[in-house]
Structure formats: structure tokens, C-alpha cells
Protein backbone atom coordinates (compact mmCIF):
# COMPACT_ATOMS: atom_id res chain seq x y z
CA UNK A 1 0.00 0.00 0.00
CA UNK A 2 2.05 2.39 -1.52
CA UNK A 3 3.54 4.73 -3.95
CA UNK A 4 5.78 2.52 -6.32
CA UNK A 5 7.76 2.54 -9.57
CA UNK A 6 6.66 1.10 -12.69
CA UNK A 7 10.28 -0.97 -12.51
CA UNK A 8 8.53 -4.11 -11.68
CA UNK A 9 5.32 -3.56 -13.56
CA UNK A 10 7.19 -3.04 -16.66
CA UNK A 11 9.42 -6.41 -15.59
CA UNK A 12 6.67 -8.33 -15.48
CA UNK A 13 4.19 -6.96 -18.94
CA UNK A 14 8.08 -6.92 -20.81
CA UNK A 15 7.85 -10.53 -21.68
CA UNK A 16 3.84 -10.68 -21.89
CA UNK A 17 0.98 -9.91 -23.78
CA UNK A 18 -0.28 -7.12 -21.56
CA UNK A 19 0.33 -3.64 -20.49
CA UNK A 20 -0.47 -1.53 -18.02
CA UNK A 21 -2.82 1.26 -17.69
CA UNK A 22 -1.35 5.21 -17.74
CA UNK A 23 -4.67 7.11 -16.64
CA UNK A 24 -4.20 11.21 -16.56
CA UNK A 25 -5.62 12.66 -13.75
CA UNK A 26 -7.12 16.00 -13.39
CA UNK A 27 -9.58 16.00 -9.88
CA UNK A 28 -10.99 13.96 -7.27
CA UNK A 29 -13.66 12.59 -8.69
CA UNK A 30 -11.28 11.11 -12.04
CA UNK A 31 -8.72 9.65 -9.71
CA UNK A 32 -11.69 7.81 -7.31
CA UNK A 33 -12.90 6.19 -10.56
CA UNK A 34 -9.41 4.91 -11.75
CA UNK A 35 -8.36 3.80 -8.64
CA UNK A 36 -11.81 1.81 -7.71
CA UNK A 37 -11.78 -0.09 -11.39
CA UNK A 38 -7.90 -0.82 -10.42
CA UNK A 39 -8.66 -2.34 -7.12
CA UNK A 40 -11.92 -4.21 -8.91
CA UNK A 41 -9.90 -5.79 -11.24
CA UNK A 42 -6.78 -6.21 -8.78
CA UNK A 43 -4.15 -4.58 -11.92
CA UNK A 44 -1.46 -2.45 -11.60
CA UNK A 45 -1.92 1.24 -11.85
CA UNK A 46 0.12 4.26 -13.15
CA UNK A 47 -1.79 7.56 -12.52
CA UNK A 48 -0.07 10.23 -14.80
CA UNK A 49 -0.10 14.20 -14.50
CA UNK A 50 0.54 16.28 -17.15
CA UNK A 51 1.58 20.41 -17.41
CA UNK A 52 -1.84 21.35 -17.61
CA UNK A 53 -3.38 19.13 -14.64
CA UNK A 54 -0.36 20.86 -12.46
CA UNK A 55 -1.84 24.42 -13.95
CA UNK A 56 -5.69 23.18 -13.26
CA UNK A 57 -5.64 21.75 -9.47
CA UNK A 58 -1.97 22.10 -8.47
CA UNK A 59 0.32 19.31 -7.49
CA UNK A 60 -0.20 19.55 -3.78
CA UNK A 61 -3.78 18.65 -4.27
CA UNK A 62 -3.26 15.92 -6.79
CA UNK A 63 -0.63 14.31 -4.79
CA UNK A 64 -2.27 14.54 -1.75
CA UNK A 65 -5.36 12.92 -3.62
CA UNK A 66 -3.81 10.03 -5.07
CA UNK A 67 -2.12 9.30 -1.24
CA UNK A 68 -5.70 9.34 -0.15
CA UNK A 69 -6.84 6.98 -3.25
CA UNK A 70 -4.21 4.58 -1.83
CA UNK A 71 -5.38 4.32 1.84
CA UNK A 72 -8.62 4.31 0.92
CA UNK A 73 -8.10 1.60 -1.44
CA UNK A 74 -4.92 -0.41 -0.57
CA UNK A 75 -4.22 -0.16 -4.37
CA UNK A 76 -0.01 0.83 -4.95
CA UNK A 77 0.02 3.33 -7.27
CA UNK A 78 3.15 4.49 -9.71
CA UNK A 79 2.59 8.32 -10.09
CA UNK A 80 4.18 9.87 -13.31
CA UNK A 81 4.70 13.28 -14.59
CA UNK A 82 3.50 13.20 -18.48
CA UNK A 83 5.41 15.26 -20.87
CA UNK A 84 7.61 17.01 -18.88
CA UNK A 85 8.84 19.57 -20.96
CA UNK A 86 12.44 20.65 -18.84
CA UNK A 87 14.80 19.23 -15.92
CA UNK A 88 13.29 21.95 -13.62
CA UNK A 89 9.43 20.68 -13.88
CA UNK A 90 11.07 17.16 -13.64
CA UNK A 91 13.04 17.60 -10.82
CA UNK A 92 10.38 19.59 -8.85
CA UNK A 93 8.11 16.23 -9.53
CA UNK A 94 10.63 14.57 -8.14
CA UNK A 95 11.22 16.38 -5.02
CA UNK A 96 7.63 16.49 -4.86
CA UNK A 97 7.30 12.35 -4.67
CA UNK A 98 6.55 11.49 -7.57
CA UNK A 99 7.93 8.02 -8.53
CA UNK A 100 8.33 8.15 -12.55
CA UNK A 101 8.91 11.15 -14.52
CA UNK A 102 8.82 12.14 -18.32
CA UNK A 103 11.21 14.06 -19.99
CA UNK A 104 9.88 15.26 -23.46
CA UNK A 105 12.67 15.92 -25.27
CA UNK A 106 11.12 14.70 -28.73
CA UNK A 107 10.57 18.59 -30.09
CA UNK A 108 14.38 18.48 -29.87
CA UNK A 109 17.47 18.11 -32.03
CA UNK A 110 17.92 14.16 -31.14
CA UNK A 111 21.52 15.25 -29.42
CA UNK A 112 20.04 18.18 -27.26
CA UNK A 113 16.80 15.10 -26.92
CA UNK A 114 20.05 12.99 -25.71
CA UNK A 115 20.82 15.19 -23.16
CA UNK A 116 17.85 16.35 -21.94
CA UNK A 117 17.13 13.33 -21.26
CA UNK A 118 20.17 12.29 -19.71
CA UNK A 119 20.28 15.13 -17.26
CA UNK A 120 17.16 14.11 -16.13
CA UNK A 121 18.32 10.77 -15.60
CA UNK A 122 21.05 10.82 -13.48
CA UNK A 123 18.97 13.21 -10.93
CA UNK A 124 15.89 10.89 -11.20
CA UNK A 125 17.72 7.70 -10.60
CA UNK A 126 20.22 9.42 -7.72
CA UNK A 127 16.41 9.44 -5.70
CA UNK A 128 15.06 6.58 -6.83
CA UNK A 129 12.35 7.50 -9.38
CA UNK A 130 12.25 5.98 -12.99
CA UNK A 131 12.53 8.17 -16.37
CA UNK A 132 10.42 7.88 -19.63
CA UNK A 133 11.39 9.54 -22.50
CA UNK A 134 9.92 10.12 -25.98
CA UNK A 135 12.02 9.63 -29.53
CA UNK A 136 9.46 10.69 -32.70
CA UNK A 137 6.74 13.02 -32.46
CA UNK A 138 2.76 12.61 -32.39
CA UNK A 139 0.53 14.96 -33.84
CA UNK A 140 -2.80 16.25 -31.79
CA UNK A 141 -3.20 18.89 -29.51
CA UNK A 142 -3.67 17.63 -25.64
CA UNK A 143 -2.88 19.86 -22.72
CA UNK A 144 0.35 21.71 -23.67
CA UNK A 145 1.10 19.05 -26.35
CA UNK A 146 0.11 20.80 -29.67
CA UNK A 147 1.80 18.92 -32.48
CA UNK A 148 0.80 19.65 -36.49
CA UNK A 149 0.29 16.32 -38.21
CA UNK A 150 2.55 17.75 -41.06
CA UNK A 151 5.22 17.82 -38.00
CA UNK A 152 5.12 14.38 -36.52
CA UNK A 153 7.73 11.67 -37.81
CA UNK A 154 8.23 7.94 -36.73
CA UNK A 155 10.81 6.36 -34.10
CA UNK A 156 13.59 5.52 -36.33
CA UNK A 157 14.25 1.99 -34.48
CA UNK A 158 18.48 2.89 -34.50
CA UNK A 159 17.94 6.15 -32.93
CA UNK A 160 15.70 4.15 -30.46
CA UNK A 161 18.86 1.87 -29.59
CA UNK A 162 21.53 4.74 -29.26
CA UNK A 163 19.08 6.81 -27.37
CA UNK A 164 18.80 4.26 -24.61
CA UNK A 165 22.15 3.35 -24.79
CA UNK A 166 23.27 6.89 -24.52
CA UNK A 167 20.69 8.03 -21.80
CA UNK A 168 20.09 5.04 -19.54
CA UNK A 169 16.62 5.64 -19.51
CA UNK A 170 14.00 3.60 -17.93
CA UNK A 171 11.09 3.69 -21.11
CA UNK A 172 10.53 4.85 -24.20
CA UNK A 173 7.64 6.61 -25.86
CA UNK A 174 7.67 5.41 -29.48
CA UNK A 175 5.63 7.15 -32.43
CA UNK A 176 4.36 4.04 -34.54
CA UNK A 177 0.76 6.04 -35.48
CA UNK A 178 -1.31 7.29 -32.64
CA UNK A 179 -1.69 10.68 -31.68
CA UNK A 180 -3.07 12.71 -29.29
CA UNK A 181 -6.85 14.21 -28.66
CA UNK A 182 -9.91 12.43 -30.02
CA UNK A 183 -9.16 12.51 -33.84
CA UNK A 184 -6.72 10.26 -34.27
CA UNK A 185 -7.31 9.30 -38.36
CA UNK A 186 -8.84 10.63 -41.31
CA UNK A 187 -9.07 7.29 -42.90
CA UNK A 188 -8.48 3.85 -41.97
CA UNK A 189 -6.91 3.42 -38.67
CA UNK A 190 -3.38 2.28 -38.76
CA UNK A 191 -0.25 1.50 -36.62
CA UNK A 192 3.44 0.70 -38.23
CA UNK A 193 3.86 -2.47 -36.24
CA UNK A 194 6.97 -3.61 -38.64
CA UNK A 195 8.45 -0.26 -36.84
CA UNK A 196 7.59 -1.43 -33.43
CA UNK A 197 8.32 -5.10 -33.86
CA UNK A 198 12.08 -3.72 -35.01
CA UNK A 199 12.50 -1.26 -32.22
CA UNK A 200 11.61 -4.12 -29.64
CA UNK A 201 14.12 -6.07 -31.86
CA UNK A 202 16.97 -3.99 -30.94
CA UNK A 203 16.01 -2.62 -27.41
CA UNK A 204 14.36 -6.14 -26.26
CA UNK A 205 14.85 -5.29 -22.64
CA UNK A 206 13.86 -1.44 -22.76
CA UNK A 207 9.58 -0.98 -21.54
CA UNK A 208 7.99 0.56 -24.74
CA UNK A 209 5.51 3.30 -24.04
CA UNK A 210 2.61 3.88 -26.27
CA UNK A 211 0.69 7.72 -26.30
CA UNK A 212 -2.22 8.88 -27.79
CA UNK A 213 -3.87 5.32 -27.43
CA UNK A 214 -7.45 6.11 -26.30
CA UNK A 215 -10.02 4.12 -28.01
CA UNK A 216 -12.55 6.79 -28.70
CA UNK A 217 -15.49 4.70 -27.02
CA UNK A 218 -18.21 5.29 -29.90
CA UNK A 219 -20.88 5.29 -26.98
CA UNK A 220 -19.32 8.30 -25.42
CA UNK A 221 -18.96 9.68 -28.22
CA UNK A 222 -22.51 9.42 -29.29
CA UNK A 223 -23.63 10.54 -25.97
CA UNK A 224 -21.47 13.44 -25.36
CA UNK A 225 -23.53 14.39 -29.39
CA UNK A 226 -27.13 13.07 -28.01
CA UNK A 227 -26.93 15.84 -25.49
CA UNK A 228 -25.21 19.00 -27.06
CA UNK A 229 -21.69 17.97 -27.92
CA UNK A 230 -20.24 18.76 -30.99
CA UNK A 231 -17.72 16.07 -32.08
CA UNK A 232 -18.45 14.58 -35.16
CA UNK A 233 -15.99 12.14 -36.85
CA UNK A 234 -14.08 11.41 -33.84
CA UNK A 235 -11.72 8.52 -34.06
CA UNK A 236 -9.07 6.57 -31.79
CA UNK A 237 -7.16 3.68 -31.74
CA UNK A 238 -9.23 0.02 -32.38
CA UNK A 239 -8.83 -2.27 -29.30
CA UNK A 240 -7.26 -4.89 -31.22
CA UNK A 241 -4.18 -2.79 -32.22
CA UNK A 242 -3.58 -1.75 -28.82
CA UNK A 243 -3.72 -5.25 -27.73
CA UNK A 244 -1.64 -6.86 -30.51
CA UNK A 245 0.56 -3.66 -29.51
CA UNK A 246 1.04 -5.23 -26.09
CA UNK A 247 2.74 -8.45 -27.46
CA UNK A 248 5.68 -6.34 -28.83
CA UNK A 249 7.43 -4.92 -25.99
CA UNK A 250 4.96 -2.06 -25.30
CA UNK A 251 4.19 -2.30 -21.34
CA UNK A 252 2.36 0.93 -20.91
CA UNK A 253 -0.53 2.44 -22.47
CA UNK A 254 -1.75 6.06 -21.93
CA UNK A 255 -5.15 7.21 -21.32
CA UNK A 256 -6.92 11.10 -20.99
CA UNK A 257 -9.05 11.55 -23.82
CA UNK A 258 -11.46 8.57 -23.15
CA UNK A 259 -11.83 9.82 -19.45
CA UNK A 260 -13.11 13.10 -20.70
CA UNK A 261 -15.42 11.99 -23.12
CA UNK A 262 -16.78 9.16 -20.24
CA UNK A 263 -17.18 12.19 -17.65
CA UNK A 264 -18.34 14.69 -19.94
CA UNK A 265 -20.79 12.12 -21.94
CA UNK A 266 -22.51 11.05 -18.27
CA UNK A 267 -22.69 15.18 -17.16
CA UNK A 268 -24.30 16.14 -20.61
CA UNK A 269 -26.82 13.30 -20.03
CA UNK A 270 -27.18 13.96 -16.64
CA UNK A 271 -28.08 17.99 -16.74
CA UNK A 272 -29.93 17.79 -19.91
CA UNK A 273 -32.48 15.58 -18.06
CA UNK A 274 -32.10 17.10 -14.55
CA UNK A 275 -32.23 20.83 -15.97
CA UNK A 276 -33.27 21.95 -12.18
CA UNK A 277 -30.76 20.26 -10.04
CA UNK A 278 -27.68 21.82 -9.45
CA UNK A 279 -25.88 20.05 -6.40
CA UNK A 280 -22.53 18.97 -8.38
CA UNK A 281 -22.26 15.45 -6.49
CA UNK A 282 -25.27 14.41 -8.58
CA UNK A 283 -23.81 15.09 -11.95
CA UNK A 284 -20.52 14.11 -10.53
CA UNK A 285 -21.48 10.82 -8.75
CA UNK A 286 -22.70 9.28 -11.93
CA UNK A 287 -18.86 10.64 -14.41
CA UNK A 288 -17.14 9.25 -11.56
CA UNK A 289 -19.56 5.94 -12.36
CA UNK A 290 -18.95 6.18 -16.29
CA UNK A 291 -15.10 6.60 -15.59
CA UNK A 292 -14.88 3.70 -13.10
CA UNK A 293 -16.62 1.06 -15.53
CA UNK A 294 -14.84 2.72 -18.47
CA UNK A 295 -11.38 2.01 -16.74
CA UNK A 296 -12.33 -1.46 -16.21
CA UNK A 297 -13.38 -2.28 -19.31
CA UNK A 298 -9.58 -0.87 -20.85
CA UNK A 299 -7.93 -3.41 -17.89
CA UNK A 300 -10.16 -6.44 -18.52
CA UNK A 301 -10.50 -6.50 -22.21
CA UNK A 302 -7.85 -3.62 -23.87
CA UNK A 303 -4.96 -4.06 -21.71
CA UNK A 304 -5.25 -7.69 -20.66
CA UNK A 305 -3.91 -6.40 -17.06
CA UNK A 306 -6.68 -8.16 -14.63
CA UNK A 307 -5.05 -9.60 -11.85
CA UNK A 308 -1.82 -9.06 -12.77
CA UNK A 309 -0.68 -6.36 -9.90
């Protein structure tokens, strides 16, 4: 009952056909959902924070909340800073008890990525916490991650192997097709799994990381539109991929935009048909309810990580 690294979660998906859950937190009522499908379906569990959480609810708060989610539910947690853009918002995670960190070097000359990266490393590891890193770059906009698709390029599997040779870092975030945000592809969905089958090729014992993998739930979807949304077209990453994904090295799999569309989706719904209630717990009650079944639904039958914590 504790907060852990993902060093022996990774160990043990490495060699397997699952991975393991990255959920981005923003509030109390998102991390109570995560947690409670973790502890239903007894997986491990990396609750991640990115730049713009920090901005929205400040790191004392979520820290404090994801300690509480752990009493409250004996679950260990890993908690990870998500595209952490310098050394100084990496090292103040850090300091701050967090137990992974990312260092997202991947807007970067692949040298200055290099050492970024490295820098990071070597303070990270001197306190015990675990570094991800990213090599390629995926389009979408999410938080302060604004990539154009006409900028985003593939892992080049060789860079992958001198990068982790060079930086000694923990994971890797590899660029193989998704993206980030809820419009993933135009067309036909599609991931370059040649790419990732030779990256794991060459870095066999190096944790792949895969971003940008939400699923899009077409129900969410279609209930965030039944009730005033305006998303049309939205598309993510088919199931399938992200498991066949899993059988290639990749041990964790991040999630955000499927948790806002499952929260927003159930408080659309909820205030179109309530319109004269206005006590928040009963609009929140039921997202925290869509998030919670959501989550378990990605562990059981995406992720393939039920009771393995």
C-alpha cells in the first residue's frame, strides 16, 4: 500500500501480452474512478499528470489525492509526470514524490533530446524515481502538447537503440501512429507495427511506451452528441491494435481523452435531463460511475492487465 515505480510492472508486462494502464488525472472525482476499477480488477496502476493538470488543481492537491486513493483503497500506485517539458518541472516532480517522470525531449534536435534526457536521468535515478522519454513526435493537440500532423515523424528503431544506450533511460515513448486528442485518423486506422516489432528487436529489454492510445469509445462519443456535444468524426485507436501492440514490448498504455469523453458524456446526459438540479455530487457521482466502468473495461479487455498487480 504504496507509492511505487513502474520498474517491476514493466518487468513483469516486458515478456507478456499485456500492459499496463497510464490514466491522466485532473480531480478527485477522475482519480476515485481509476483507482476503484484498479482495485476491482486487482491490476497495476500508473496515474499520470501532465503540465496542464499541475496548472488546473496544483500538485499539492493531486498528490495529496492520489495518497488518499491509496489508503482508501490499498491499491499501490506508480505516479508519473507526463510530458515534462524541462529538468526543472522534472526535478520539482521529483522532489515532490513522484515516482516516474517524463522528460519530453522529442521537439528536440535528437543530441540536445540525448541530453535532456540524460540530465534528467542521473537526478531521477540518484532518488530513486524511474525516467520515460519520448524519440518521434505525435501529432494532436492535448494539454500543452500541440503537435501539427505535417510535423510528426516515426521512431527511427536505430535512434531508439543509441538513445537508450546513450541516456540510460528507464522507457521509451515510441511514435508508430497514434496521436493525441480524439481525432486520431482521417481514414483507416493504422499502426506501423513492422516499426515497433524492429525497435523491440533492438532494445528487447527497454519498456515501450505507447501515447495517444485512447479508443474513442463510440458510446461516449454518441452521448457526449445526443446531449449537445459537438464532435463529429471522432476517431481513436481500435482495441485490437492496442492489444496486438502489447505483445511487442509495449508495457504501458496512456489514457486522458477517453476519461473526458466518459465524464463529460454522463454530465451532458445527466443535466440535460435534470435541468433543475444543481448540487454537483449528482452530476458528478454518476462521471465518476462512467469513468470507473470505463477504466475497467480498458484493464479487462484492452490491456489484458486483470489480476496481474
Amino acid at each position: 500500500m504504496a507509492l511505487i515505480t513502474s520498474t517491476e510492472m514493466f518487468a513483469k508486462a516486458l515478456n507478456s501480452d499485456y500492459a499496463v494502464g497510464a490514466f491522466n488525472v485532473n480531480n478527485m472525482e477522475i482519480i476515485q474512478g481509476i483507482v476503484e476499477a484498479a482495485q476491482q480488477e486487482n491490476a497495476p496502476l500508473i496515474l499520470q499528470v501532465s503540465a496542464g493538470a499541475r496548472k488546473y488543481a496544483k500538485p499539492a492537491y493531486l498528490t495529496k489525492l492520489v495518497e488518499a486513493a491509496i489508503i482508501d483503497t490499498g491499491v499501490d500506485i506508480c505516479l508519473h509526470l507526463d510530458h515534462g517539458e524541462d529538468f526543472d518541472i522534472c526535478k520539482k516532480c521529483v522532489d515532490d514524490g513522484f515516482t516516474s517522470v517524463m522528460i519530453d525531449g522529442s521537439k528536440h534536435p535528437f543530441e540536445e533530446n540525448i541530453k535532456m534526457t540524460k540530465e534528467v536521468v542521473e537526478y531521477a535515478h540518484a532518488h530513486g524515481v524511474v525516467v520515460e522519454a519520448e524519440l518521434g513526435k505525435l501529432a494532436g493537440i492535448e494539454d500543452a502538447v500541440n503537435v501539427d500532423a505535417r510535423d510528426a515523424t516515426f521512431t527511427v528503431p536505430e535512434e531508439a537503440a543509441e538513445f537508450v544506450a546513450k541516456t540510460g533511460v528507464d522507457s521509451l515513448a515510441v511514435a508508430i501512429g497514434t496521436s493525441h486528442g480524439a481525432y486520431k485518423f482521417k481514414g483507416e486506422p493504422r499502426l506501423d507495427f513492422d516499426r515497433l516489432k524492429e525497435i523491440r528487436k533492438l532494445i528487447p529489454e527497454t519498456p515501450l511506451v505507447l501515447h495517444g492510445a485512447s479508443t474513442v469509445l463510440p458510446e461516449f462519443v454518441a452521448l457526449c452528441n445526443q446531449y449537445g456535444g459537438d464532435i463529429p468524426g471522432a476517431q481513436g485507436v481500435p482495441e485490437e491494435m492496442i492489444r496486438e501492440a502489447a505483445k511487442y514490448g509495449v508495457c504501458k498504455v496512456n489514457i486522458d481523452t477517453d476519461l473526458r469523453l466518459a465524464m463529460t458524456a454522463e454530465i451532458r446526459k445527466f443535466l440535460t435531463e435534470n435541468p433543475a438540479e444543481f448540487d454537483p455530487r449528482k452530476y458528478l457521482g454518476p462521471a465518476r460511475d462512467a469513468i470507473r466502468d470505463m477504466v475497467a473495461h480498458k484493464i479487462r479487455n484492452v490491456l489484458g492487465a486483470s489480476n496481474k498487480r
